[in-house]
PDB file of N, CA and C in Angstrom:
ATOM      1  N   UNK A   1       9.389  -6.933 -10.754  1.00  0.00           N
ATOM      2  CA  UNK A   1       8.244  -7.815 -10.873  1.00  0.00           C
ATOM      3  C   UNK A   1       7.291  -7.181 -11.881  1.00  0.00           C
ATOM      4  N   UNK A   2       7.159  -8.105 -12.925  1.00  0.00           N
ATOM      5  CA  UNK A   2       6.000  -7.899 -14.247  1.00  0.00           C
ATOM      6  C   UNK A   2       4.212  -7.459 -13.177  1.00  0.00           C
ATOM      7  N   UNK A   3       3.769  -6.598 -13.899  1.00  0.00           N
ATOM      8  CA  UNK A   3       2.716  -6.242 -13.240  1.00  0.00           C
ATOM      9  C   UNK A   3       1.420  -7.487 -13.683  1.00  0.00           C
ATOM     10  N   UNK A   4       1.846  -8.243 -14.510  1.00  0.00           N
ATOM     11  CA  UNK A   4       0.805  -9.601 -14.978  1.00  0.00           C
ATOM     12  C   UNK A   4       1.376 -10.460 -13.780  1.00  0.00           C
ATOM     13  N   UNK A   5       2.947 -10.708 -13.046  1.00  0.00           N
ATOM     14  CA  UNK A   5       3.479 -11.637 -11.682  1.00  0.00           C
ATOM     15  C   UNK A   5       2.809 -10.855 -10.287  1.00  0.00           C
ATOM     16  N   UNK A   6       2.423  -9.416 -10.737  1.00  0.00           N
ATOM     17  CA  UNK A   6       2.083  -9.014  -9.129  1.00  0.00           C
ATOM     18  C   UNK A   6       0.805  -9.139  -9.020  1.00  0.00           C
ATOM     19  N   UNK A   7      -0.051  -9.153 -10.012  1.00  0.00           N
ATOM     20  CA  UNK A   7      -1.335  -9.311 -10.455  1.00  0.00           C
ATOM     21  C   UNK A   7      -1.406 -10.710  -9.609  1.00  0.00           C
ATOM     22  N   UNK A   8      -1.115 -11.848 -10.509  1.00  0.00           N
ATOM     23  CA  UNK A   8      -1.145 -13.228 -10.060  1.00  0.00           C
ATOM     24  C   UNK A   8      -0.152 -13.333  -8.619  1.00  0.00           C
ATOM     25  N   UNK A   9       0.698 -12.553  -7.776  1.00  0.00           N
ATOM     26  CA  UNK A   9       0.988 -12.681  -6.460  1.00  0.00           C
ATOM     27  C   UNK A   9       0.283 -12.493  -5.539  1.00  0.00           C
ATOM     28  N   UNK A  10      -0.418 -10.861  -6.103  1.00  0.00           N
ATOM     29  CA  UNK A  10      -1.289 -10.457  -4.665  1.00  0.00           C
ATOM     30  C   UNK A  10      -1.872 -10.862  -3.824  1.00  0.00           C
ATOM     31  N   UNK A  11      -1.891 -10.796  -2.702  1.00  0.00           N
ATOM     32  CA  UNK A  11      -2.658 -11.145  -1.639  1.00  0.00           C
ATOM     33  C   UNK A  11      -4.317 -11.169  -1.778  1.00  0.00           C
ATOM     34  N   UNK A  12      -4.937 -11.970  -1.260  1.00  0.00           N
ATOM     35  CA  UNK A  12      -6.438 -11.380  -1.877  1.00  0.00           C
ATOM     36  C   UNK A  12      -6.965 -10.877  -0.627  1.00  0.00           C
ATOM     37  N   UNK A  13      -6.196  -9.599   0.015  1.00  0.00           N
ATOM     38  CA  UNK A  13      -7.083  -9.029   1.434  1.00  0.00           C
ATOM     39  C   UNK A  13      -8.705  -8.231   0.865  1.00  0.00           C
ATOM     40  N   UNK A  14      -8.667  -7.673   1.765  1.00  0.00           N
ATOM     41  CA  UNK A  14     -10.436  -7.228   2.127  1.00  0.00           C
ATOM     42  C   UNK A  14     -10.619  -6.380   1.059  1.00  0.00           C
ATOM     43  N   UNK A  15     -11.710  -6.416   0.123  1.00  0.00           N
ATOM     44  CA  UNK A  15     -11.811  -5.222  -0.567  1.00  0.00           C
ATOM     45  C   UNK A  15     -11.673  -3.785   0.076  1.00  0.00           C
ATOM     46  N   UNK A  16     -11.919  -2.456  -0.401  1.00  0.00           N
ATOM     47  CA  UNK A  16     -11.913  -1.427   0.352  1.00  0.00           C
ATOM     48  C   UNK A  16     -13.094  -1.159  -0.131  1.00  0.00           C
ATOM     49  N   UNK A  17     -13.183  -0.007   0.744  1.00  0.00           N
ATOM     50  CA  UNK A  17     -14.916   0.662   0.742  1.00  0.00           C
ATOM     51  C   UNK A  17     -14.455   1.278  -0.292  1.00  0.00           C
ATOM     52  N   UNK A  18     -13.885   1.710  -1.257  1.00  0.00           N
ATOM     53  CA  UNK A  18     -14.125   3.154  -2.312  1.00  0.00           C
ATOM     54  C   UNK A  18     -14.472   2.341  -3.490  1.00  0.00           C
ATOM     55  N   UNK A  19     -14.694   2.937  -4.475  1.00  0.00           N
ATOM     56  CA  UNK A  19     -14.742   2.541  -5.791  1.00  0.00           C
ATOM     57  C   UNK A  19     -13.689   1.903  -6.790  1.00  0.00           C
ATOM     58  N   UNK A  20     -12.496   2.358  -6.738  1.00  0.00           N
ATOM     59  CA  UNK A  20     -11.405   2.219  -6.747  1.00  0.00           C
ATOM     60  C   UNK A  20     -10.339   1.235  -5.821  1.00  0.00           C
ATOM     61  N   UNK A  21     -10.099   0.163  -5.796  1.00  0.00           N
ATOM     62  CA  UNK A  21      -9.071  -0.761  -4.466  1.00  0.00           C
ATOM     63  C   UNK A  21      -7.668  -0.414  -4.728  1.00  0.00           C
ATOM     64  N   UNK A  22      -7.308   0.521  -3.685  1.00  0.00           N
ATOM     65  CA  UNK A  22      -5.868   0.152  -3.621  1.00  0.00           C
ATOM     66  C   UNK A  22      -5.923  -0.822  -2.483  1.00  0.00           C
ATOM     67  N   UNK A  23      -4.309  -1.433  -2.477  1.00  0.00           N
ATOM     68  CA  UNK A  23      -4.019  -2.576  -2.038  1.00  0.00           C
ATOM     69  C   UNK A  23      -2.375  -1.894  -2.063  1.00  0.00           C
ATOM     70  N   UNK A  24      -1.758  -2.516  -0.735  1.00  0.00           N
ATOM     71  CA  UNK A  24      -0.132  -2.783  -0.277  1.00  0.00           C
ATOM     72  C   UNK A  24       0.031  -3.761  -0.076  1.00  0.00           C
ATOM     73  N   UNK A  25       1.631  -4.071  -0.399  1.00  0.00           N
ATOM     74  CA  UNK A  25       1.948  -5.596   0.423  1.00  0.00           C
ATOM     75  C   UNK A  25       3.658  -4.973   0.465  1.00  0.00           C
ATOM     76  N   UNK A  26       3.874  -5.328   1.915  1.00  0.00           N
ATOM     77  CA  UNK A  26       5.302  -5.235   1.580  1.00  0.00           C
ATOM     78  C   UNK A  26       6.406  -6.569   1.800  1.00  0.00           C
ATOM     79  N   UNK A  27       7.193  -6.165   0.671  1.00  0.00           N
ATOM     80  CA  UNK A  27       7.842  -7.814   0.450  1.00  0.00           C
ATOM     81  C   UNK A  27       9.439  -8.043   0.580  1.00  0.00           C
ATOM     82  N   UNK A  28      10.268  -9.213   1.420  1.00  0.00           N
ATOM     83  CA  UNK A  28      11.473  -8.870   1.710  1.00  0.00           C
ATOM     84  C   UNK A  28      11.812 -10.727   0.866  1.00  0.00           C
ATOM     85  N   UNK A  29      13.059 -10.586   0.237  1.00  0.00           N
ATOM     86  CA  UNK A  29      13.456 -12.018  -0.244  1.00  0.00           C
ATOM     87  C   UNK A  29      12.679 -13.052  -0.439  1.00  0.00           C
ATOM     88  N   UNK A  30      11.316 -12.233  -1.581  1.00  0.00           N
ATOM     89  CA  UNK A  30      10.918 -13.339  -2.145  1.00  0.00           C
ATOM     90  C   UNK A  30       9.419 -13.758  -0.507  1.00  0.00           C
ATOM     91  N   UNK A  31       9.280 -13.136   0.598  1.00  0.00           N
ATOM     92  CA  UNK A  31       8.640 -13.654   1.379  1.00  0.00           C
ATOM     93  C   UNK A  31       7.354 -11.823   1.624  1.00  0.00           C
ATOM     94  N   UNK A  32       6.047 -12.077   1.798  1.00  0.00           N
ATOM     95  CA  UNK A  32       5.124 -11.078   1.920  1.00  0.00           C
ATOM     96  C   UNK A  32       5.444 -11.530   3.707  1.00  0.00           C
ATOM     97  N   UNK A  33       5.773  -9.946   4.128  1.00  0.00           N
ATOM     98  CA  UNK A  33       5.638  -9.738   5.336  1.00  0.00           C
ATOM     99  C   UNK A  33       4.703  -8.587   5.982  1.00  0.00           C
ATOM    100  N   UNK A  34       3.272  -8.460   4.753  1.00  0.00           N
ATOM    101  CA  UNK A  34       2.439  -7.370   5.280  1.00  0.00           C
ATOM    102  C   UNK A  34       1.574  -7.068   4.083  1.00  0.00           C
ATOM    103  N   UNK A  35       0.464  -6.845   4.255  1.00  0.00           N
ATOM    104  CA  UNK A  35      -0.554  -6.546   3.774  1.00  0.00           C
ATOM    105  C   UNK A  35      -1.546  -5.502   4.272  1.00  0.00           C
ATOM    106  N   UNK A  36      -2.080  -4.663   3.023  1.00  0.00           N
ATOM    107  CA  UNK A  36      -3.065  -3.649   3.696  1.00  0.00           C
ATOM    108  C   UNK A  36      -3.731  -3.158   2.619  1.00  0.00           C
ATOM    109  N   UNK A  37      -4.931  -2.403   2.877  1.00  0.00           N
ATOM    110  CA  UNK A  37      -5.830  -1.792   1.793  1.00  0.00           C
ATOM    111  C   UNK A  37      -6.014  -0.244   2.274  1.00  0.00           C
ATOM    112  N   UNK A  38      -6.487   0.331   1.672  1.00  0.00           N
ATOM    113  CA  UNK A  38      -7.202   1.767   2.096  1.00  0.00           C
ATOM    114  C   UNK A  38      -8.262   1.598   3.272  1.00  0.00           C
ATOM    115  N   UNK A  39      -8.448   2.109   4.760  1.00  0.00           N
ATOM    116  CA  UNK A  39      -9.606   2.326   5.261  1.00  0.00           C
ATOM    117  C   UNK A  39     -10.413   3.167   5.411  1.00  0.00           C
ATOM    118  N   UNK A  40     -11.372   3.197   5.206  1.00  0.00           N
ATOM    119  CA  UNK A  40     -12.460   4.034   5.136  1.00  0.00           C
ATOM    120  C   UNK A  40     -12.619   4.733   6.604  1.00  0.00           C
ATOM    121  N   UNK A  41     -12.396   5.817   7.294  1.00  0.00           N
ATOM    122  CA  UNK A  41     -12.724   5.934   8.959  1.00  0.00           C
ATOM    123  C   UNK A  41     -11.762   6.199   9.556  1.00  0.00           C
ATOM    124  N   UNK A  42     -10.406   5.705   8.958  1.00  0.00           N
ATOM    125  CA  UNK A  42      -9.529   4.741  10.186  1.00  0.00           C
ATOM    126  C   UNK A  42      -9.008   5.817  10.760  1.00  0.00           C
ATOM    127  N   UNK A  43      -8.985   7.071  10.240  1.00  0.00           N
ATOM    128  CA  UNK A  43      -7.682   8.210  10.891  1.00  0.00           C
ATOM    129  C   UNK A  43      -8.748   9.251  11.697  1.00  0.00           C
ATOM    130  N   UNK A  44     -10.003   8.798  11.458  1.00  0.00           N
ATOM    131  CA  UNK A  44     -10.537   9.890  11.816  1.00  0.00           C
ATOM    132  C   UNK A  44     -11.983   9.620  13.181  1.00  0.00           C
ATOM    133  N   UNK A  45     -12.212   8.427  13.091  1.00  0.00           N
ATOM    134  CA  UNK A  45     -13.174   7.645  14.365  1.00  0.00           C
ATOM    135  C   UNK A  45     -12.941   8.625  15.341  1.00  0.00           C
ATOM    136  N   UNK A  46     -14.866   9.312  15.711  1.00  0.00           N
ATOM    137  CA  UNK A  46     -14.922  10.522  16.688  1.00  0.00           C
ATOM    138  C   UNK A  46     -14.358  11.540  16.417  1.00  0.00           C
ATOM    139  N   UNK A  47     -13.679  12.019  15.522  1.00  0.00           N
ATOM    140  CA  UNK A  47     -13.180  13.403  15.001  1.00  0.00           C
ATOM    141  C   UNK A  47     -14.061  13.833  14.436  1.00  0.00           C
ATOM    142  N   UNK A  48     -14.779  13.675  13.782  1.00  0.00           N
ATOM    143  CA  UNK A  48     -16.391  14.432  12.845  1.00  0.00           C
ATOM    144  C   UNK A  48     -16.082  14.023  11.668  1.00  0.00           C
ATOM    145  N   UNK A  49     -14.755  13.157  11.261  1.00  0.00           N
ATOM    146  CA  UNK A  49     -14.565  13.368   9.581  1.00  0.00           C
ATOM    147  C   UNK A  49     -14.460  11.785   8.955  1.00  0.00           C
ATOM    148  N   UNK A  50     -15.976  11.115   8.734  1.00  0.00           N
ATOM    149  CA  UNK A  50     -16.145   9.846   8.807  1.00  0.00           C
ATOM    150  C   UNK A  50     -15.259   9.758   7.463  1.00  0.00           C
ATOM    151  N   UNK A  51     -15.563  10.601   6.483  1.00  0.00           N
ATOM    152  CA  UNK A  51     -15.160  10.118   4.741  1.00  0.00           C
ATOM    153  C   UNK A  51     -13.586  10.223   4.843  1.00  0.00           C
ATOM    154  N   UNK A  52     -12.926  10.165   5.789  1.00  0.00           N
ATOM    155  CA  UNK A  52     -11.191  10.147   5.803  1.00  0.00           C
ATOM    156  C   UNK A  52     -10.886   8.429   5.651  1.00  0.00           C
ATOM    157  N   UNK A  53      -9.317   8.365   5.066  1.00  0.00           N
ATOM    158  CA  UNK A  53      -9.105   7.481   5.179  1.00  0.00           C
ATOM    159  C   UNK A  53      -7.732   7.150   4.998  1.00  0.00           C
ATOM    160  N   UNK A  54      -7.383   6.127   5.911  1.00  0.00           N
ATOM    161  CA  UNK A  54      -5.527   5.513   5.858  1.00  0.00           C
ATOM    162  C   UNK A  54      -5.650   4.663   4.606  1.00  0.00           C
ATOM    163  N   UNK A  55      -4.727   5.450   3.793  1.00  0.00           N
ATOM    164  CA  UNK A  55      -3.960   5.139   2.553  1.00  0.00           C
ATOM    165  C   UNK A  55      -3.393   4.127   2.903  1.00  0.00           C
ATOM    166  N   UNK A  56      -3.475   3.152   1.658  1.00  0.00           N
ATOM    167  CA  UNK A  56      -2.686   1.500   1.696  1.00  0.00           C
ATOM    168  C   UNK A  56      -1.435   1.618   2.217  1.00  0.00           C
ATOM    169  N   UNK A  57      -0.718   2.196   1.707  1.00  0.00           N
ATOM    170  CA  UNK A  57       0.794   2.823   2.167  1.00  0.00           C
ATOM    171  C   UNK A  57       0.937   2.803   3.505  1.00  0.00           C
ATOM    172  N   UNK A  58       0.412   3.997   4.007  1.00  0.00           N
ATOM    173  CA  UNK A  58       0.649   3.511   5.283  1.00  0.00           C
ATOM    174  C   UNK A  58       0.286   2.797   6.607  1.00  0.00           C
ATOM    175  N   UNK A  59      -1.166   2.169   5.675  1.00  0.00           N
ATOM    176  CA  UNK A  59      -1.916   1.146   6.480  1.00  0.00           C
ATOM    177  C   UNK A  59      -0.914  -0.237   6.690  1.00  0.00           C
ATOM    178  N   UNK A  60      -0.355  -0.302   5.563  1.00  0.00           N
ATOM    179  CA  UNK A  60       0.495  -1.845   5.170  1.00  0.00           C
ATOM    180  C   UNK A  60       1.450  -1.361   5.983  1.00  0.00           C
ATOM    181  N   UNK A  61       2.301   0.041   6.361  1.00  0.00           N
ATOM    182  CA  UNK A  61       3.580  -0.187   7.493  1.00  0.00           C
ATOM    183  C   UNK A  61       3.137  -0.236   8.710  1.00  0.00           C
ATOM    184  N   UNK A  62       1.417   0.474   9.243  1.00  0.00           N
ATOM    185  CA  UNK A  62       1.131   0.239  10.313  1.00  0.00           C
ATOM    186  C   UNK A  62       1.182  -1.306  10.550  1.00  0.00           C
ATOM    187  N   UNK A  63       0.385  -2.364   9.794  1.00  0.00           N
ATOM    188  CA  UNK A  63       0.080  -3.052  10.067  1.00  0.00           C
ATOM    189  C   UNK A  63       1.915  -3.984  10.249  1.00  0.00           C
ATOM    190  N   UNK A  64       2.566  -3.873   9.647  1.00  0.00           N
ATOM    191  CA  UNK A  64       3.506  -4.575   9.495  1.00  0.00           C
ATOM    192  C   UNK A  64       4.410  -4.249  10.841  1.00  0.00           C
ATOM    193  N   UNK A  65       3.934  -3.459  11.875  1.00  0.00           N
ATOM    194  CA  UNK A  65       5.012  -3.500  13.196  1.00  0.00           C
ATOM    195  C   UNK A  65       5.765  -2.836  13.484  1.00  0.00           C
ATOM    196  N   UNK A  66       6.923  -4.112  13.498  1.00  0.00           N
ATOM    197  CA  UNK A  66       8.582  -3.670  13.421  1.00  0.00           C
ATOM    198  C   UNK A  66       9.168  -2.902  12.288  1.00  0.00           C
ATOM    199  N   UNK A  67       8.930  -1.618  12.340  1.00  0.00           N
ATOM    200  CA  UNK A  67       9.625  -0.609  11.310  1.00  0.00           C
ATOM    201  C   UNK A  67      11.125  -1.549  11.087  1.00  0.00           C
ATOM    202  N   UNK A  68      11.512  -1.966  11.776  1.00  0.00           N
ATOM    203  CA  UNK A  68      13.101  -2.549  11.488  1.00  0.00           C
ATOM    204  C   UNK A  68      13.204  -4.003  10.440  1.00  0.00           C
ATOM    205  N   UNK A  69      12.233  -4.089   9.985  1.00  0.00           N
ATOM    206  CA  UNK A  69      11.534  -5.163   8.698  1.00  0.00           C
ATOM    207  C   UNK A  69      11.524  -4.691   7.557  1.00  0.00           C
ATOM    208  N   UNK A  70      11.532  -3.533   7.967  1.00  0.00           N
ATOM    209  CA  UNK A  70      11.480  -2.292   6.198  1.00  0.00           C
ATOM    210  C   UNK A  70      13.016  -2.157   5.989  1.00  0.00           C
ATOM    211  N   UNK A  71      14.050  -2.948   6.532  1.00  0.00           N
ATOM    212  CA  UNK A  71      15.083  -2.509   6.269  1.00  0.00           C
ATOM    213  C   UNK A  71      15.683  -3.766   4.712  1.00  0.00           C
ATOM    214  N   UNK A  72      15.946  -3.036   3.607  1.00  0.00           N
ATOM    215  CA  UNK A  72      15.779  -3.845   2.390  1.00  0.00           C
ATOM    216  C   UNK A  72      14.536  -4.731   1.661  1.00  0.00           C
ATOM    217  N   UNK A  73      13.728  -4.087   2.511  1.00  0.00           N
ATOM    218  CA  UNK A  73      12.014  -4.632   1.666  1.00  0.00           C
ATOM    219  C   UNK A  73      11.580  -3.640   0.784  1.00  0.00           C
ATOM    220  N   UNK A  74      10.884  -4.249  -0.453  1.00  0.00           N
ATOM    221  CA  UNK A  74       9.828  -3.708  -1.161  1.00  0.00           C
ATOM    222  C   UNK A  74       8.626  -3.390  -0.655  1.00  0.00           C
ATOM    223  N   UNK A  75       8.100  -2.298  -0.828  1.00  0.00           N
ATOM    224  CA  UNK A  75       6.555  -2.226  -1.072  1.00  0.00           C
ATOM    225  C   UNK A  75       5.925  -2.043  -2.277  1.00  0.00           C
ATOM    226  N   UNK A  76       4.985  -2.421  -2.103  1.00  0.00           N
ATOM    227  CA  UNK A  76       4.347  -2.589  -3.632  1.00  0.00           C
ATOM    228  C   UNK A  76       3.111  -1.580  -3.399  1.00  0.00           C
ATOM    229  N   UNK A  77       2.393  -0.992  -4.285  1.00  0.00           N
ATOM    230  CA  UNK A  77       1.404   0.030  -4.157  1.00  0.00           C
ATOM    231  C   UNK A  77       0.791  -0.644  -5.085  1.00  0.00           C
ATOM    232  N   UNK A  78      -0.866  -0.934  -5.820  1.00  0.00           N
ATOM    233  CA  UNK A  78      -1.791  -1.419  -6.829  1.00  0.00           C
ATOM    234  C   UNK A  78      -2.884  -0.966  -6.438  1.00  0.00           C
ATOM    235  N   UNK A  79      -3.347  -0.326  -7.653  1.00  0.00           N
ATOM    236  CA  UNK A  79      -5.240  -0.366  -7.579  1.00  0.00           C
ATOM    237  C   UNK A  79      -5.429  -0.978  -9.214  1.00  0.00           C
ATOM    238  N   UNK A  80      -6.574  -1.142  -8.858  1.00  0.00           N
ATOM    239  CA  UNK A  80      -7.428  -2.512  -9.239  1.00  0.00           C
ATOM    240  C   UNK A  80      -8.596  -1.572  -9.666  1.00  0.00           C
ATOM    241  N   UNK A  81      -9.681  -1.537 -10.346  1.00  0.00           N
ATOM    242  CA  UNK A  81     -10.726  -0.797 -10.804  1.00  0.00           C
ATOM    243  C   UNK A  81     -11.944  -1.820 -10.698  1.00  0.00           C
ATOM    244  N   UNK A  82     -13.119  -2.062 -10.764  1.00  0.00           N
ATOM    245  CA  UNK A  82     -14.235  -2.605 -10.384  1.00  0.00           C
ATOM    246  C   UNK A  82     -14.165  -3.830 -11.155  1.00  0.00           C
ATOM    247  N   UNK A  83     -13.550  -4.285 -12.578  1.00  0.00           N
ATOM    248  CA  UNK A  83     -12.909  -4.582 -13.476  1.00  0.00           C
ATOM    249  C   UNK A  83     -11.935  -5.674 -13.574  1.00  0.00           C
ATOM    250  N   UNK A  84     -11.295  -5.547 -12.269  1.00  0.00           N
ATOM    251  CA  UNK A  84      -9.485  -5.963 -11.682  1.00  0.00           C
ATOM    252  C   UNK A  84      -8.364  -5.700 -12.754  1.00  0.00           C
ATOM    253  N   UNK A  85      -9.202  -4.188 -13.626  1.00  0.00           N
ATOM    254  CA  UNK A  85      -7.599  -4.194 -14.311  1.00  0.00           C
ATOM    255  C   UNK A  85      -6.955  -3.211 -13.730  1.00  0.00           C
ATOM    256  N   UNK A  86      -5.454  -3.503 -13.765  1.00  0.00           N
ATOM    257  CA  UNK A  86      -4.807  -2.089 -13.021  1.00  0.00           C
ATOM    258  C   UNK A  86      -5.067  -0.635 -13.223  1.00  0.00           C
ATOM    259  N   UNK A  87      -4.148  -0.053 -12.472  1.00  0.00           N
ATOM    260  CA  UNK A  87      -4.562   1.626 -12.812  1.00  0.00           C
ATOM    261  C   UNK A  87      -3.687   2.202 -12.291  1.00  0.00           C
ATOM    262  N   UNK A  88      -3.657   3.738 -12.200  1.00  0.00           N
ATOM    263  CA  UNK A  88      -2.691   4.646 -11.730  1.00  0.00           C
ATOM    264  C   UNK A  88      -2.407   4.405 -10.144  1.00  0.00           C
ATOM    265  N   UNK A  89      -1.339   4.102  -9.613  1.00  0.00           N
ATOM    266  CA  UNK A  89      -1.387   4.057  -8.086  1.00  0.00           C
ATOM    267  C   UNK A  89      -0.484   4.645  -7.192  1.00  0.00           C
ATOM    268  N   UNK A  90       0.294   5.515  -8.378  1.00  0.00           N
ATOM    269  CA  UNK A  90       1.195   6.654  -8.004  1.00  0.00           C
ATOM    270  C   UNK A  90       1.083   7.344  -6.499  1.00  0.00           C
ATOM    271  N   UNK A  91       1.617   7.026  -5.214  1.00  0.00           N
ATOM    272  CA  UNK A  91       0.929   7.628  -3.844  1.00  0.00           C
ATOM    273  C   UNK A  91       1.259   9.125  -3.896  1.00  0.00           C
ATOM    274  N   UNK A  92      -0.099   9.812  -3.060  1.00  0.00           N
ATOM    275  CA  UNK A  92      -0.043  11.313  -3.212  1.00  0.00           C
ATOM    276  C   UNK A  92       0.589  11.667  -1.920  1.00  0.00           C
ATOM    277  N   UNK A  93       0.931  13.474  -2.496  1.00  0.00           N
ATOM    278  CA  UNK A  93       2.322  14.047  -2.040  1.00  0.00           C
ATOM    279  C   UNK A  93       2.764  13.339  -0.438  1.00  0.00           C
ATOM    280  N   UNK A  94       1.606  13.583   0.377  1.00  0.00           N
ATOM    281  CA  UNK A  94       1.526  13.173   1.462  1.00  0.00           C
ATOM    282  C   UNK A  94       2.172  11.358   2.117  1.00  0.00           C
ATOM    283  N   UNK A  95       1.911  10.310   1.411  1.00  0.00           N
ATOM    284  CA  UNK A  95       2.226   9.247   1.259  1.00  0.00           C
ATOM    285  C   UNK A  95       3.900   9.138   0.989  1.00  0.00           C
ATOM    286  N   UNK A  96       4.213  10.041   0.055  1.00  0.00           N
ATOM    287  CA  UNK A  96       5.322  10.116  -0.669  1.00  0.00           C
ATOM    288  C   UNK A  96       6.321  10.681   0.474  1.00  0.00           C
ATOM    289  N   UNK A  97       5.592  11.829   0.721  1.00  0.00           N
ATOM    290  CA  UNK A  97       6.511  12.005   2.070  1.00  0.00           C
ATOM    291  C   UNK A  97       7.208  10.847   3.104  1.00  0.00           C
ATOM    292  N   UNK A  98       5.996  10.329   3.365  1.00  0.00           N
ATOM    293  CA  UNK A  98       6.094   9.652   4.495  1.00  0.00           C
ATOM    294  C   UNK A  98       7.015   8.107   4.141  1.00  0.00           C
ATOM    295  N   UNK A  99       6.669   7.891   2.488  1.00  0.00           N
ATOM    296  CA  UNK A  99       7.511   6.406   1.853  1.00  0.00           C
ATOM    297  C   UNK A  99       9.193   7.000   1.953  1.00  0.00           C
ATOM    298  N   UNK A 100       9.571   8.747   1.381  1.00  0.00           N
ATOM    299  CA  UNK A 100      10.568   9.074   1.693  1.00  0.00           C
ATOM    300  C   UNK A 100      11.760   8.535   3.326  1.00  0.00           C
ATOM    301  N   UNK A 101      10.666   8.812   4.059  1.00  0.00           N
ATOM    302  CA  UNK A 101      11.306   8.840   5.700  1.00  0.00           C
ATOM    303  C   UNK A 101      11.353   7.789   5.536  1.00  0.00           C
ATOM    304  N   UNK A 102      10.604   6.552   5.542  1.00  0.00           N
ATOM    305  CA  UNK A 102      10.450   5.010   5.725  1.00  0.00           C
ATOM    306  C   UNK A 102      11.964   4.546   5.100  1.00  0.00           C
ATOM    307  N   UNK A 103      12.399   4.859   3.505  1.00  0.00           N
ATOM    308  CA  UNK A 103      13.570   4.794   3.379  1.00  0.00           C
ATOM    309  C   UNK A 103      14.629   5.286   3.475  1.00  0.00           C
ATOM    310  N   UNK A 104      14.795   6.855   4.350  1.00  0.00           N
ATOM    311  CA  UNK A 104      15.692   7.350   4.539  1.00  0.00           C
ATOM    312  C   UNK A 104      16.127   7.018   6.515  1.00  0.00           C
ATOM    313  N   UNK A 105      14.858   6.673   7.099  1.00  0.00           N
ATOM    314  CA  UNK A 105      14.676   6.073   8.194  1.00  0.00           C
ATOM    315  C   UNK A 105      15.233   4.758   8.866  1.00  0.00           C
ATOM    316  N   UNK A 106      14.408   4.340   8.239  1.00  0.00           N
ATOM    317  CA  UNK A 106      14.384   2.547   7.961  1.00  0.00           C
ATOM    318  C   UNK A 106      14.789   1.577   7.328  1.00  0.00           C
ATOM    319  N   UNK A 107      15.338   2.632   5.750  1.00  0.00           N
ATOM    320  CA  UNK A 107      16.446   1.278   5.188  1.00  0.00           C
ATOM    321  C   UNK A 107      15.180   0.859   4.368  1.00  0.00           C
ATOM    322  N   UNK A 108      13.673   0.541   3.943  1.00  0.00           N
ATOM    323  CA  UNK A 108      12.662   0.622   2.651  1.00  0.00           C
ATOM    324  C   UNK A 108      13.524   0.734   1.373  1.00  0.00           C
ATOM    325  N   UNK A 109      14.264  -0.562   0.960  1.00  0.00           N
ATOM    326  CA  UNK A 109      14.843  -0.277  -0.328  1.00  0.00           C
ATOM    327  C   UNK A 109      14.075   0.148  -1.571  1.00  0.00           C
ATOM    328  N   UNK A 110      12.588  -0.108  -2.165  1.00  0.00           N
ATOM    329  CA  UNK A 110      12.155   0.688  -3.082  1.00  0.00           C
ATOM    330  C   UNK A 110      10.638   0.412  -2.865  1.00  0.00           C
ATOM    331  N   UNK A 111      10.034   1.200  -3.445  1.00  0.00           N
ATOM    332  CA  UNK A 111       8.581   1.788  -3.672  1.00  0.00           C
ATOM    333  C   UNK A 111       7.938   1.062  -5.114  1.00  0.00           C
ATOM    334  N   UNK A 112       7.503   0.109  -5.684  1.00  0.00           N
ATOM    335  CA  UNK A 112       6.959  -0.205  -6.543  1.00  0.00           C
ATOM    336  C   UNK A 112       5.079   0.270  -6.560  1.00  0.00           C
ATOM    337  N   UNK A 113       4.634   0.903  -7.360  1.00  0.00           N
ATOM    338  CA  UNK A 113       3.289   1.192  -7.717  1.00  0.00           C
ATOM    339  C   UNK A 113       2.892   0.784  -9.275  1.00  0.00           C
ATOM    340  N   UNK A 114       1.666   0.577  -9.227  1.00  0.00           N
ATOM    341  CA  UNK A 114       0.916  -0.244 -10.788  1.00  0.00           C
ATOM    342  C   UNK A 114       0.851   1.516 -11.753  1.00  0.00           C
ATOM    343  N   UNK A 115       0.722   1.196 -12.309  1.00  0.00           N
ATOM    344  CA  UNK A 115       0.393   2.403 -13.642  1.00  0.00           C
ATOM    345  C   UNK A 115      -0.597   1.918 -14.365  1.00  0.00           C
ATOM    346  N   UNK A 116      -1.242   2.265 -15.419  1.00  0.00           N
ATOM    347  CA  UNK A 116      -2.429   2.456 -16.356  1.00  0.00           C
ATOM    348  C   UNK A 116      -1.383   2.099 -17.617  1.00  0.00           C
ATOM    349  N   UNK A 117      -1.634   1.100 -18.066  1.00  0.00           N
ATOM    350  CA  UNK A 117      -1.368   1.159 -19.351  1.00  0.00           C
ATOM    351  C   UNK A 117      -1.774   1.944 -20.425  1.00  0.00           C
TER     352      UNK A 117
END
């Protein structure tokens, strides 16, 4: 998928609190079975560490359930800049880990993320 078709696909969920929007969606035959953004809080509510936050990545598999849905789906990774033009959305080491297991797990046939022209 042309990043001008994922542009014009995306979902239009909630902005995120940062400066920067990433955004997930994960997608099986042509059908979006999940959506998610970065949250601001979400991993850390009552721990002391308000400025934490669940990465799109794995906000979009929380939200999506049945891990057994990731079996031959895409995910898509995008950030967006204040702007809405794309940008680097390469997920860090940590994410990467965890997109690893999802397809060595679960059957997650590939990982799509936006780049910076």
């Amino acid at each position: 998928m042309s990043s001008k078709s994922l542009i014009n696909r995306r979902p239009r969920v909630l902005p995120s609190n940062v400066q920067h929007f990433h955004q997930a969606m994960i997608m099986k035959r042509n059908k979006i079975l999940a959506v998610s953004h970065n949250i601001l809080g979400s991993r850390s509510r009552g721990c002391g560490f308000s400025d934490q936050t669940m990465h799109a990545e794995k906000s979009v598999v929380k939200n999506l359930g049945d891990l057994s849905q990731l079996n031959g789906a895409t995910l898509f990774v995008y950030r967006f800049n204040a702007h809405n033009e794309l940008r680097d959305s390469k997920p860090c080491p940590d994410c990467q880990q965890f997109l690893e297991k999802c397809m060595r797990e679960y059957g997650l046939r590939k990982v799509v993320y936006s780049v910076e022209k």
